[in-house]
N, C-alpha and C. Protein backbone atom coordinates (compact mmCIF):
# COMPACT_ATOMS: atom_id res chain seq x y z
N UNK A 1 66.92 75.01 -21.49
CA UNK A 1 66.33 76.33 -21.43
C UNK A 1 66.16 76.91 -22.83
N UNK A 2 67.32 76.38 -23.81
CA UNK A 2 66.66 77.43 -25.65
C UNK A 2 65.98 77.18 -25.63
N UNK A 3 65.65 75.28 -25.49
CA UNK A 3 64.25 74.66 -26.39
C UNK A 3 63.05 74.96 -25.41
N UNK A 4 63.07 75.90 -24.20
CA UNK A 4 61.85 76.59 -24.09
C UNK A 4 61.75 77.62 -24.52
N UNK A 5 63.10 78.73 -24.63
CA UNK A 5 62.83 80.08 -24.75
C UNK A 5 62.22 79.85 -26.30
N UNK A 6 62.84 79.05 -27.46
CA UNK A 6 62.13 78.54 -28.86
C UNK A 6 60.79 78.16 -28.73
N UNK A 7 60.53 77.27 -27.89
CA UNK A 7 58.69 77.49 -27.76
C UNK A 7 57.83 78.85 -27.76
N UNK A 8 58.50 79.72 -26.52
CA UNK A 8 57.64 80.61 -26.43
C UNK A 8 57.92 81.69 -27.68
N UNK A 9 59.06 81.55 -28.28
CA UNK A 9 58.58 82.50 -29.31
C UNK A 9 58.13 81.82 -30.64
N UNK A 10 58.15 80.53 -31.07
CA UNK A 10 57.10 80.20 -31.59
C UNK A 10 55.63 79.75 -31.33
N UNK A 11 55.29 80.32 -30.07
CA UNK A 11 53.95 80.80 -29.55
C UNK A 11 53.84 82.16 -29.75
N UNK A 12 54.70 82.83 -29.81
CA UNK A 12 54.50 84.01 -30.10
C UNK A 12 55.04 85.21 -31.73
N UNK A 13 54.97 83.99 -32.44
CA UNK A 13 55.41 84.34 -33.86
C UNK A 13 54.14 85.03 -34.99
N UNK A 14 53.11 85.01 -34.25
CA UNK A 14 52.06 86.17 -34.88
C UNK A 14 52.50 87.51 -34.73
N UNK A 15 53.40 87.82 -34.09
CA UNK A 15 53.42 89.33 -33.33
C UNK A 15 54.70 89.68 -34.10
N UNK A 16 55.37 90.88 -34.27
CA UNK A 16 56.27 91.23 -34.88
C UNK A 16 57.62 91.42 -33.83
N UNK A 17 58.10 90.55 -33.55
CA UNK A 17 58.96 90.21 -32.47
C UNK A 17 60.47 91.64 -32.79
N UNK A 18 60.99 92.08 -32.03
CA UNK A 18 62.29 92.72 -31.79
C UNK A 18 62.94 92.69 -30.69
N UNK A 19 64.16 92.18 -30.71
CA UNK A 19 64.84 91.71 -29.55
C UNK A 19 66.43 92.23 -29.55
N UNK A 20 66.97 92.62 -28.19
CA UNK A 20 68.20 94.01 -28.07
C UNK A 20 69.21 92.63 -28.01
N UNK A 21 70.27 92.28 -28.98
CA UNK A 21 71.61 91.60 -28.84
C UNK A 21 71.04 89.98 -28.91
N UNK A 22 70.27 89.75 -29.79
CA UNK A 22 69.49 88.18 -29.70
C UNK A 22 70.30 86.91 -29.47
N UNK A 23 70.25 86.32 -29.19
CA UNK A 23 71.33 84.77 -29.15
C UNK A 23 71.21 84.34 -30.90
N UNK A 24 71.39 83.86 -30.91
CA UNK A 24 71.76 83.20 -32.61
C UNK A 24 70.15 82.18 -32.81
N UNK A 25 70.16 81.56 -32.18
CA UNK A 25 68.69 80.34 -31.77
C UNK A 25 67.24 81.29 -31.85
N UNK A 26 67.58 82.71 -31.83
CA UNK A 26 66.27 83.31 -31.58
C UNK A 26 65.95 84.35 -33.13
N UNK A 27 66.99 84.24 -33.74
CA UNK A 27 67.47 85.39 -35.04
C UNK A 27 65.87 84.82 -36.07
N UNK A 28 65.41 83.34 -36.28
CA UNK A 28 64.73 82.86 -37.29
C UNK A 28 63.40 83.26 -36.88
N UNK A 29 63.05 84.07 -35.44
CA UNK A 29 61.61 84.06 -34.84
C UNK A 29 61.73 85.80 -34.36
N UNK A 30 62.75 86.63 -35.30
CA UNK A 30 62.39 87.50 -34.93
C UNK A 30 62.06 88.93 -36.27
N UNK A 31 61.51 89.89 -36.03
CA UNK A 31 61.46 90.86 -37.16
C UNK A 31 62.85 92.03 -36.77
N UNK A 32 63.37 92.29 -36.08
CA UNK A 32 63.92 93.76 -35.77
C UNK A 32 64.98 93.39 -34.30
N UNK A 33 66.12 93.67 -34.68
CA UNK A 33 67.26 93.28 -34.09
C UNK A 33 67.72 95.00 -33.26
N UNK A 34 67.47 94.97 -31.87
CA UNK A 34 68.29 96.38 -31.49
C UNK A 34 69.35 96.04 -30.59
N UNK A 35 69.83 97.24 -30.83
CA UNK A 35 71.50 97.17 -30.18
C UNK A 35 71.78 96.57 -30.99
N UNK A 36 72.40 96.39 -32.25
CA UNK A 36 73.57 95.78 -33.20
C UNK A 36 74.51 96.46 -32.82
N UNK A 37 75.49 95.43 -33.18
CA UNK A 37 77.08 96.23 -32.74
C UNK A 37 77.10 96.77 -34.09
N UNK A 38 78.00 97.79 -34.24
CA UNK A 38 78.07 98.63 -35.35
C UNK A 38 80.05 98.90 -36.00
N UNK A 39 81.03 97.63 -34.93
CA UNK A 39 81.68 97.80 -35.50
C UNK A 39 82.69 97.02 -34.87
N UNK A 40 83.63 96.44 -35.45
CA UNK A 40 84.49 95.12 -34.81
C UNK A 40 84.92 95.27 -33.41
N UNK A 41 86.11 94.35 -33.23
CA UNK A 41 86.20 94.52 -31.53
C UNK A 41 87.76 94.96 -31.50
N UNK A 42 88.00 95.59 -32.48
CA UNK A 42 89.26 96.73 -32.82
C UNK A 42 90.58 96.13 -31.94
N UNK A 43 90.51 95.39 -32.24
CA UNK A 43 91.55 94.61 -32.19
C UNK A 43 93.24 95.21 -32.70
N UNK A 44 94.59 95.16 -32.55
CA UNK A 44 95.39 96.26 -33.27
C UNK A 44 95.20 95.27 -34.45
N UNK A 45 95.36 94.24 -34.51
CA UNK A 45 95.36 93.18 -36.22
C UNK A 45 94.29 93.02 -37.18
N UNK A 46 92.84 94.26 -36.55
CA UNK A 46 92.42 94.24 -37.21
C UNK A 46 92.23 95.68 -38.06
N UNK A 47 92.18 95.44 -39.59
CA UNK A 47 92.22 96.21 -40.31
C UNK A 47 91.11 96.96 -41.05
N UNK A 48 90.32 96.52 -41.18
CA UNK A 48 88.88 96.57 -41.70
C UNK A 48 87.76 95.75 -40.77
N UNK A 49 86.61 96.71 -41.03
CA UNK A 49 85.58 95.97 -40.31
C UNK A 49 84.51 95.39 -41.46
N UNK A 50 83.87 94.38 -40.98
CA UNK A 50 83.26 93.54 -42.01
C UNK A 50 81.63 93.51 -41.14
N UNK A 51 80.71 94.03 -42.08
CA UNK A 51 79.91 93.96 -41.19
C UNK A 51 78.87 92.41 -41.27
N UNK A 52 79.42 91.60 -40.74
CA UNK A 52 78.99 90.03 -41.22
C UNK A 52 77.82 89.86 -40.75
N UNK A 53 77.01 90.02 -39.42
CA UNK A 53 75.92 89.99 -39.12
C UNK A 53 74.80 90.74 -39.71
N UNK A 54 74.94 92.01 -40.47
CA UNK A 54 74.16 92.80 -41.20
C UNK A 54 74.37 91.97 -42.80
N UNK A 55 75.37 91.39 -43.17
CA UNK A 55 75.09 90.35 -44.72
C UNK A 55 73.84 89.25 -44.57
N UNK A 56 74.08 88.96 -42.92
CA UNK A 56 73.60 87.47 -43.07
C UNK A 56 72.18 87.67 -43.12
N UNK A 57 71.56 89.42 -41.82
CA UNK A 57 70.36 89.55 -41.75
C UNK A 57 69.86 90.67 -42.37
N UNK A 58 70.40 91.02 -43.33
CA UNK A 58 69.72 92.01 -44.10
C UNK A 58 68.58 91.16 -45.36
N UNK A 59 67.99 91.96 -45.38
CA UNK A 59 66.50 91.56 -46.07
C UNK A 59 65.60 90.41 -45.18
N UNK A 60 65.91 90.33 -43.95
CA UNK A 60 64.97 89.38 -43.71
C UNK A 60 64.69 90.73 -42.26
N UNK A 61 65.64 91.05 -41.58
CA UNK A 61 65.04 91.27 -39.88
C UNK A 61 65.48 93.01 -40.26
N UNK A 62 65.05 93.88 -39.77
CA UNK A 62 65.08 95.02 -39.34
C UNK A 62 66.17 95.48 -38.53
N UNK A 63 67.21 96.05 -38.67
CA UNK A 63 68.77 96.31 -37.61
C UNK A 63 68.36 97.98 -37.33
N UNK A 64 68.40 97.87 -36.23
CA UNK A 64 68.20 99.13 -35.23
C UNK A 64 69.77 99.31 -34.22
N UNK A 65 70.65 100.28 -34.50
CA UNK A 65 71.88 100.67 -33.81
C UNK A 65 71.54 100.64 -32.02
N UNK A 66 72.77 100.85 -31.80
CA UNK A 66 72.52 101.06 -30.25
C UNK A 66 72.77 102.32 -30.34
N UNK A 67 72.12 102.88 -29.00
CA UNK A 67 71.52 104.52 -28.61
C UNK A 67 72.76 105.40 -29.60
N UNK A 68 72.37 106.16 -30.67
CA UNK A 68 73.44 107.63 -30.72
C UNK A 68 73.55 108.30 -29.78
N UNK A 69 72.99 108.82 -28.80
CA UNK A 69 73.18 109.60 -27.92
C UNK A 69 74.12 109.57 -27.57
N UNK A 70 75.12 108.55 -27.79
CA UNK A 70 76.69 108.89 -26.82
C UNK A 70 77.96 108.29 -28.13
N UNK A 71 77.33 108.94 -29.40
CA UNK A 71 77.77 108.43 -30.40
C UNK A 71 79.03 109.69 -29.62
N UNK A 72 80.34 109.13 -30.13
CA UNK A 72 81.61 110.68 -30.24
C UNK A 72 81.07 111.72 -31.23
N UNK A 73 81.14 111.01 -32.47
CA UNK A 73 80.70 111.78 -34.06
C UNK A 73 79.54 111.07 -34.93
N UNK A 74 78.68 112.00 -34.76
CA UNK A 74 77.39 111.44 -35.01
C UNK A 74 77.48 111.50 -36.54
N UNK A 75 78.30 112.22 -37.52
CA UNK A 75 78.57 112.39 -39.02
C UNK A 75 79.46 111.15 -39.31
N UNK A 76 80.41 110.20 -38.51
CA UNK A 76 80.86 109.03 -39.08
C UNK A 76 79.86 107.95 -38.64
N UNK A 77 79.06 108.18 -37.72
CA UNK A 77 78.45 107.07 -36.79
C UNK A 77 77.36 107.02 -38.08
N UNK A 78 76.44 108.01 -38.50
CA UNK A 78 75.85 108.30 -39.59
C UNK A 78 76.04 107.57 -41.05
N UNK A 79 77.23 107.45 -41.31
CA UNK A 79 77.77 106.96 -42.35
C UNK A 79 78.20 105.20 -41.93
N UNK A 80 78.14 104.91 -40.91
CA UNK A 80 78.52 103.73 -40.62
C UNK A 80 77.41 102.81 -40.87
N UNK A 81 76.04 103.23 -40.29
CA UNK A 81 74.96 102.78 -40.13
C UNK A 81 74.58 102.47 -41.49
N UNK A 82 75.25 103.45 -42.39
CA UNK A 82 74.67 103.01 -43.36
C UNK A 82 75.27 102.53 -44.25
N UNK A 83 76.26 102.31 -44.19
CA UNK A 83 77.00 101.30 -44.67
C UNK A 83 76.89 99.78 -43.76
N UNK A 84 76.05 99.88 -42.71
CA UNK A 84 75.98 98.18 -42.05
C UNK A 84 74.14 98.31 -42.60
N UNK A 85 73.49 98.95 -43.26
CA UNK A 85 72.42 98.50 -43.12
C UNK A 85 71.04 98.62 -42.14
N UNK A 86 71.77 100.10 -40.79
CA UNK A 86 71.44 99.74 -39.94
C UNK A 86 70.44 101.54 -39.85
N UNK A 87 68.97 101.25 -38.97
CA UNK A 87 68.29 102.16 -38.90
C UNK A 87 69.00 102.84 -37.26
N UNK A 88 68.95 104.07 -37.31
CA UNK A 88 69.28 104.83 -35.75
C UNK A 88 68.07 104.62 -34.63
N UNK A 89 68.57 104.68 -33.59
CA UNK A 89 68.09 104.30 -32.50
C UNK A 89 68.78 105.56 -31.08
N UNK A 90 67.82 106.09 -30.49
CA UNK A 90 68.13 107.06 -29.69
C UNK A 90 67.10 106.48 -28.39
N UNK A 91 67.80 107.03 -27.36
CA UNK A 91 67.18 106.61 -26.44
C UNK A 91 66.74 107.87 -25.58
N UNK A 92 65.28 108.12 -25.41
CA UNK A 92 65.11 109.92 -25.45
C UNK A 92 64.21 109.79 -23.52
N UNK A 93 64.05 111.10 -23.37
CA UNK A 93 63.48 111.16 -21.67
C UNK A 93 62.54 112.37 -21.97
N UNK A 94 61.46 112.54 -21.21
CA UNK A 94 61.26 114.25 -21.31
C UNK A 94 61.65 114.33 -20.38
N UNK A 95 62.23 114.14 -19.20
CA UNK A 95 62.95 114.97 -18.39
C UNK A 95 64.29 115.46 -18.62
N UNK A 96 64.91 116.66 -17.92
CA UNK A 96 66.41 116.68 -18.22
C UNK A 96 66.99 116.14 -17.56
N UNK A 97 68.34 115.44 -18.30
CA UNK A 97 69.51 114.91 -17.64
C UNK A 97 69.40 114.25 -15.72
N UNK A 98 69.73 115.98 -15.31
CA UNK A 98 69.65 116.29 -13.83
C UNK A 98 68.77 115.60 -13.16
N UNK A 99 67.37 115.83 -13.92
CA UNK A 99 66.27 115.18 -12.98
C UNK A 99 66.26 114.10 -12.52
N UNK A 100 67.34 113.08 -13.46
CA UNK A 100 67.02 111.74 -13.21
C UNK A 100 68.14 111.24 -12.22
N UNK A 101 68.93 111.79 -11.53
CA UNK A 101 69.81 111.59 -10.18
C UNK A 101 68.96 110.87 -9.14
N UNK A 102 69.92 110.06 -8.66
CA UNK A 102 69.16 109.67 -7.62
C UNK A 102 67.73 108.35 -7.88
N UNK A 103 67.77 108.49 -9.11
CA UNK A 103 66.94 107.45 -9.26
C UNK A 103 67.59 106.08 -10.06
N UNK A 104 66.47 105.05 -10.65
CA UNK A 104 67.65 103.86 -11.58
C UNK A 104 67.96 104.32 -13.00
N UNK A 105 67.86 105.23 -13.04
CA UNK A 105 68.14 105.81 -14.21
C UNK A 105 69.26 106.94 -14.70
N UNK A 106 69.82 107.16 -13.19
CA UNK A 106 70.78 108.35 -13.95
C UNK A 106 71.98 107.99 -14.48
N UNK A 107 72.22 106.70 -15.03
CA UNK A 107 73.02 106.69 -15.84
C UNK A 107 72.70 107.09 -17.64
N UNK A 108 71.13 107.21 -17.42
CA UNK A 108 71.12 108.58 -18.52
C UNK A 108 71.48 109.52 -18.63
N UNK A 109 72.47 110.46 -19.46
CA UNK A 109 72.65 111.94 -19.36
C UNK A 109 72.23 111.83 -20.92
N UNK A 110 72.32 113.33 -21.39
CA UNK A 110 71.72 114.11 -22.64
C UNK A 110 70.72 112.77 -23.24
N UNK A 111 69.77 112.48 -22.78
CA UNK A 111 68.46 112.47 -23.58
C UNK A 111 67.30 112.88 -23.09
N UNK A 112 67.46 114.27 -23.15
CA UNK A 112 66.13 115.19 -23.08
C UNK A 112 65.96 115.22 -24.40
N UNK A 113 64.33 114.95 -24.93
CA UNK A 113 63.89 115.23 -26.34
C UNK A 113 64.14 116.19 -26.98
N UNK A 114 64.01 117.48 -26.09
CA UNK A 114 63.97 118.75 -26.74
C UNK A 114 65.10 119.04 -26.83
N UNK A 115 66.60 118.36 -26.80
CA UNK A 115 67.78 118.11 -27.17
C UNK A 115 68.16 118.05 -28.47
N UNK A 116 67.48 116.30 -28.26
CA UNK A 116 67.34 115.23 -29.11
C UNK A 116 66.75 115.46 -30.53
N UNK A 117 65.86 116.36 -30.29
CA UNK A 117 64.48 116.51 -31.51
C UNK A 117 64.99 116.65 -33.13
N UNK A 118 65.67 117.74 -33.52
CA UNK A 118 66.45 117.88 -34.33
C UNK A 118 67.14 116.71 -35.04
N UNK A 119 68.58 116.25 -34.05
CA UNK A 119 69.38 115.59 -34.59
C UNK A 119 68.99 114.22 -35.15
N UNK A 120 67.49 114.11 -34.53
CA UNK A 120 66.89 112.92 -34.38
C UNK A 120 66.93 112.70 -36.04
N UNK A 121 65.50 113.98 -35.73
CA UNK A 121 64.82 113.86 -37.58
C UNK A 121 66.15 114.27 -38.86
N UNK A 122 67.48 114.98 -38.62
CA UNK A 122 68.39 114.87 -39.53
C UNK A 122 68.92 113.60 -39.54
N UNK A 123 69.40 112.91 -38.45
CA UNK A 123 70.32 111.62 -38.52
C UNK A 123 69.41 110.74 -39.57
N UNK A 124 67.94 110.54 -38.73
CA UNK A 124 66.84 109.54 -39.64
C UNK A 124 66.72 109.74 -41.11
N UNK A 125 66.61 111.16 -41.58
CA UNK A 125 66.43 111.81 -42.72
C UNK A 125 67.53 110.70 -44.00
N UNK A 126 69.19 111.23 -43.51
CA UNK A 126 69.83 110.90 -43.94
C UNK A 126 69.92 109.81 -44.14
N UNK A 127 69.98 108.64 -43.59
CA UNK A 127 69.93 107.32 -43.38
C UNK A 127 68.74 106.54 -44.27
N UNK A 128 67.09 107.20 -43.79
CA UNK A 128 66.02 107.02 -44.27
C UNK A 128 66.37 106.88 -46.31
N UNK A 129 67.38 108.25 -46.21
CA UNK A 129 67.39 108.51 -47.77
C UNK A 129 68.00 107.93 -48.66
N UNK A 130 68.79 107.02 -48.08
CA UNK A 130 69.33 105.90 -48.61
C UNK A 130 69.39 104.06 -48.32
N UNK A 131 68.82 104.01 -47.36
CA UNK A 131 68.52 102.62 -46.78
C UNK A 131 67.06 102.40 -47.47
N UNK A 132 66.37 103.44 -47.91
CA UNK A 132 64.86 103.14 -48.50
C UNK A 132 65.16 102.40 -49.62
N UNK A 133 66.05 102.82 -50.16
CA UNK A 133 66.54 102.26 -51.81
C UNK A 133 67.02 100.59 -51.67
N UNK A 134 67.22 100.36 -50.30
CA UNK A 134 67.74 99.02 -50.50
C UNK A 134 66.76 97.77 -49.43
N UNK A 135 65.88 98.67 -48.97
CA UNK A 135 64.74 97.91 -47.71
C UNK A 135 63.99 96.72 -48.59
N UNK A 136 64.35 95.46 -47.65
CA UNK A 136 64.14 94.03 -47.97
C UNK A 136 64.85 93.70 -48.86
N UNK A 137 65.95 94.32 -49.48
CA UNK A 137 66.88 93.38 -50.30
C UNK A 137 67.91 92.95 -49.48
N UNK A 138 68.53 91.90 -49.93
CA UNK A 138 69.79 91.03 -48.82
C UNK A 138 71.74 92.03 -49.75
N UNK A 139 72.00 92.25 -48.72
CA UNK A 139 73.46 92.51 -48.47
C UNK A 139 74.47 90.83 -49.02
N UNK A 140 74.48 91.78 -50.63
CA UNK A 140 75.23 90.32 -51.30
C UNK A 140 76.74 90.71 -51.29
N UNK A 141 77.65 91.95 -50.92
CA UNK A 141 78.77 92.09 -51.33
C UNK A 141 79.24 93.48 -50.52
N UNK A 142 80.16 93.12 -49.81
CA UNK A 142 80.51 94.45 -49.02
C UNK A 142 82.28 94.71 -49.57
N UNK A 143 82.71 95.56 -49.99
CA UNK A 143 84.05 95.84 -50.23
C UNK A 143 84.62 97.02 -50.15
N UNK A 144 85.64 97.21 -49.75
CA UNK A 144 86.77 98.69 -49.43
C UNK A 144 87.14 99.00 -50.60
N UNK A 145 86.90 100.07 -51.53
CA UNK A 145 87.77 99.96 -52.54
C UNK A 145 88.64 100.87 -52.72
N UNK A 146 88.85 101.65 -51.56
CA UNK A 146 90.09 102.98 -51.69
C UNK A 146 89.99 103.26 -50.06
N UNK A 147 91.04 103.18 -49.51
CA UNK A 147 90.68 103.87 -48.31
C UNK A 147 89.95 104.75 -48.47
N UNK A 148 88.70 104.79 -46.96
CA UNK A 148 87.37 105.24 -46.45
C UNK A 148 86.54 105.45 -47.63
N UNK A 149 86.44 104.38 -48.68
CA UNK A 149 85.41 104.26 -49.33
C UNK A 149 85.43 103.17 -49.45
N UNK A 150 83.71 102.58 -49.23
CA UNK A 150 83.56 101.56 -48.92
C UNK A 150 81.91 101.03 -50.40
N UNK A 151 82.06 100.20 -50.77
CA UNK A 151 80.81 99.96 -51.25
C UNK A 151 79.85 98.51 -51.10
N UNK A 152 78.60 98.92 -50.93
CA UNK A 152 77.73 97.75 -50.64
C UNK A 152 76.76 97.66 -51.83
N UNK A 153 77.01 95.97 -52.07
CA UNK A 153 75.77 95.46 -53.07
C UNK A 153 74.71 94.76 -52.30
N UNK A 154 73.49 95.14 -53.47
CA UNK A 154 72.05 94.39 -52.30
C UNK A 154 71.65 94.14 -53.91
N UNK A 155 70.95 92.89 -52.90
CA UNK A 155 69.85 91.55 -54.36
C UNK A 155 69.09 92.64 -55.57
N UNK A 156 68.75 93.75 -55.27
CA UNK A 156 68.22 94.21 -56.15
C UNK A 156 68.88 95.15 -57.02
N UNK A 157 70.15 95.18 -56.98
CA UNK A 157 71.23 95.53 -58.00
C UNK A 157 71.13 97.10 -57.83
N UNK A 158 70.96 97.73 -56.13
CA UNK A 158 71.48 99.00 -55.71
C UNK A 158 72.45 98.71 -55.64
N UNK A 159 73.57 99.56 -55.52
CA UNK A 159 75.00 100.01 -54.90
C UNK A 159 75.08 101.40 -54.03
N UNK A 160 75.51 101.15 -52.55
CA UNK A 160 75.34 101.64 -52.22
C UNK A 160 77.33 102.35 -51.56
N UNK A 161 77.31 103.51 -52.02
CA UNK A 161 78.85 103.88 -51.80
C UNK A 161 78.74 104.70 -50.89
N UNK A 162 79.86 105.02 -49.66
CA UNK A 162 79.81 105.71 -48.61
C UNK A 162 81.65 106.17 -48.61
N UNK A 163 81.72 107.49 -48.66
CA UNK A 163 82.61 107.91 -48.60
C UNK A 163 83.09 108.49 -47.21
N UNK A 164 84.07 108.15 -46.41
CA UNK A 164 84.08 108.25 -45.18
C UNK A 164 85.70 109.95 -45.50
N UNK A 165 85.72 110.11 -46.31
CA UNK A 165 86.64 110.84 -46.96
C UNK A 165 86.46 112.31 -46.68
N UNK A 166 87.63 113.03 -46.46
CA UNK A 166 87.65 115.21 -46.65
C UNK A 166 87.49 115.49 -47.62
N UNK A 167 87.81 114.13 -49.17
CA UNK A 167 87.57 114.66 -50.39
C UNK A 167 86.52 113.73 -51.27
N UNK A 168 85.91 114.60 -52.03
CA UNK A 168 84.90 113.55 -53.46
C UNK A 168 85.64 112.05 -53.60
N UNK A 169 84.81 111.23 -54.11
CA UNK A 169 85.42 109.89 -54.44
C UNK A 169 84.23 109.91 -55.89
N UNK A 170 85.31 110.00 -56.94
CA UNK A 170 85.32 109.97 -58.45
C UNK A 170 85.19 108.60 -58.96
N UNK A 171 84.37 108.64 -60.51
CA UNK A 171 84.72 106.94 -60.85
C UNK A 171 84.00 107.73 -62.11
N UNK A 172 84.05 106.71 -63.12
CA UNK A 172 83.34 107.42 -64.32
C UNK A 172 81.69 107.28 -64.32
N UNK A 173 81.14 106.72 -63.63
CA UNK A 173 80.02 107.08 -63.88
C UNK A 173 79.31 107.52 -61.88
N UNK A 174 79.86 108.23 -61.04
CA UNK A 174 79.56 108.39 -59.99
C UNK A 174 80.71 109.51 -59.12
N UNK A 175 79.74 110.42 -58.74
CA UNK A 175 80.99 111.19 -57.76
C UNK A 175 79.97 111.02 -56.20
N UNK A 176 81.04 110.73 -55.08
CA UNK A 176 80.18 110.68 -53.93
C UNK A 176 81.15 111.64 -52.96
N UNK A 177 80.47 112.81 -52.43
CA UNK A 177 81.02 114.09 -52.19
C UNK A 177 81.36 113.72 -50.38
N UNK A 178 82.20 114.46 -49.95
CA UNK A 178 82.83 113.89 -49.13
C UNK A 178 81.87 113.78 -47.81
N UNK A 179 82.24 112.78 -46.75
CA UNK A 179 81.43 112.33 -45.74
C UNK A 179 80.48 112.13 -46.21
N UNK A 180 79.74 111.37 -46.74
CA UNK A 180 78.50 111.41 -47.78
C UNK A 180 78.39 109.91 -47.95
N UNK A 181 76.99 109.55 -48.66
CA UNK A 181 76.37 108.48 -48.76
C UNK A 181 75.77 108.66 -50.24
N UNK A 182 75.75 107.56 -51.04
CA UNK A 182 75.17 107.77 -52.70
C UNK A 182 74.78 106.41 -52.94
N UNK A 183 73.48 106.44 -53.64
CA UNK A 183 73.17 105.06 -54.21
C UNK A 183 73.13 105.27 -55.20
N UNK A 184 73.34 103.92 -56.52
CA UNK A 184 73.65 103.60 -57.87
C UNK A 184 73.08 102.82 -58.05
N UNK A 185 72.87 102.41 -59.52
CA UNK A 185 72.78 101.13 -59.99
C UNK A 185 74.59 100.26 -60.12
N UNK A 186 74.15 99.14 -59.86
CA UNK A 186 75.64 98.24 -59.63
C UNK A 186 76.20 98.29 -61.28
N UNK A 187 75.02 97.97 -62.52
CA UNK A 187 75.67 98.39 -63.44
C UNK A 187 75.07 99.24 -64.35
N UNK A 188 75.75 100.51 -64.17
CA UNK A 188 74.86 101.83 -64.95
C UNK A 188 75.17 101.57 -66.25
């Protein structure tokens, strides 16, 4: 069954393919990956999360999160994304909530647009304003270097620092103000 599902998408490799949780066999025939997991399987032994699938496919495929809408905290979920590399993804209705009872869908609640609309264009904003700086370069170096600060290197010698912190994170040539996202050059 791969070595058909591999046919048909190299029959269909003119088209800009995106596919939600891909098998591994399908990653080389596609542009845009949704639903990425966005964070280990929290394990108690584990200590840090490594975002290994966003190293391997950054600069080649497009990473789209799974729905915010039922993010807890959309200000760490925010900061996560962008520290994996990853664009937001909302899953929106024009109807409200309510309406959709009773049908195959009401395990949607809160995505009415006119909810949504706002947090949409701030979450994107933010994200947009720093993932632009690093779009099509590959994720060469991910490291913790102080508790909840985390920094990412990409091929084109951005650095990208995310402070998951209540306070500034200082260095001599960079301050990144708290809950916050900052790009650099790797060597200023």
């Amino acid at each position: 069954m791969i070595e058909e599902v591999i046919l048909e998408l190299e029959a269909l490799s003119a088209y800009h393919l995106g596919l939600a949780r891909p098998s591994a066999y399908a990653l080389p025939y596609i542009d845009r990956y949704f639903q990425m997991y966005h964070q280990s399987n929290m394990y108690a032994y584990m200590t840090d999360s490594i975002p290994f699938v966003s190293m391997v496919l950054a600069g080649h495929v497009e990473l789209f999160s799974s729905h915010l809408n039922y993010a807890s905290n959309l200000d760490i979920m925010t900061l996560k994304l962008i520290e994996y590399g990853m664009r937001p993804s909302f899953i929106i209705t024009a109807a409200e909530g309510h309406e959709l009872r009773y049908t195959h869908y009401e395990y949607l609640f809160t995505t009415e647009y006119a909810l949504w609309k706002d947090q949409m264009i701030e979450t994107s904003s933010k994200i947009d304003h720093i993932l632009s700086a690093v779009s099509g370069a590959h994720m060469i170096a991910h490291r913790y270097v102080e508790e909840g600060v985390v920094e990412v290197i990409y091929s084109n010698g951005k650095l990208v620092t995310i402070n998951y912190n209540r306070t500034p994170y200082t260095t001599v040539n960079l301050l990144v103000e708290p809950m916050s996202a900052r790009v650099s050059e790797v060597n200023p």
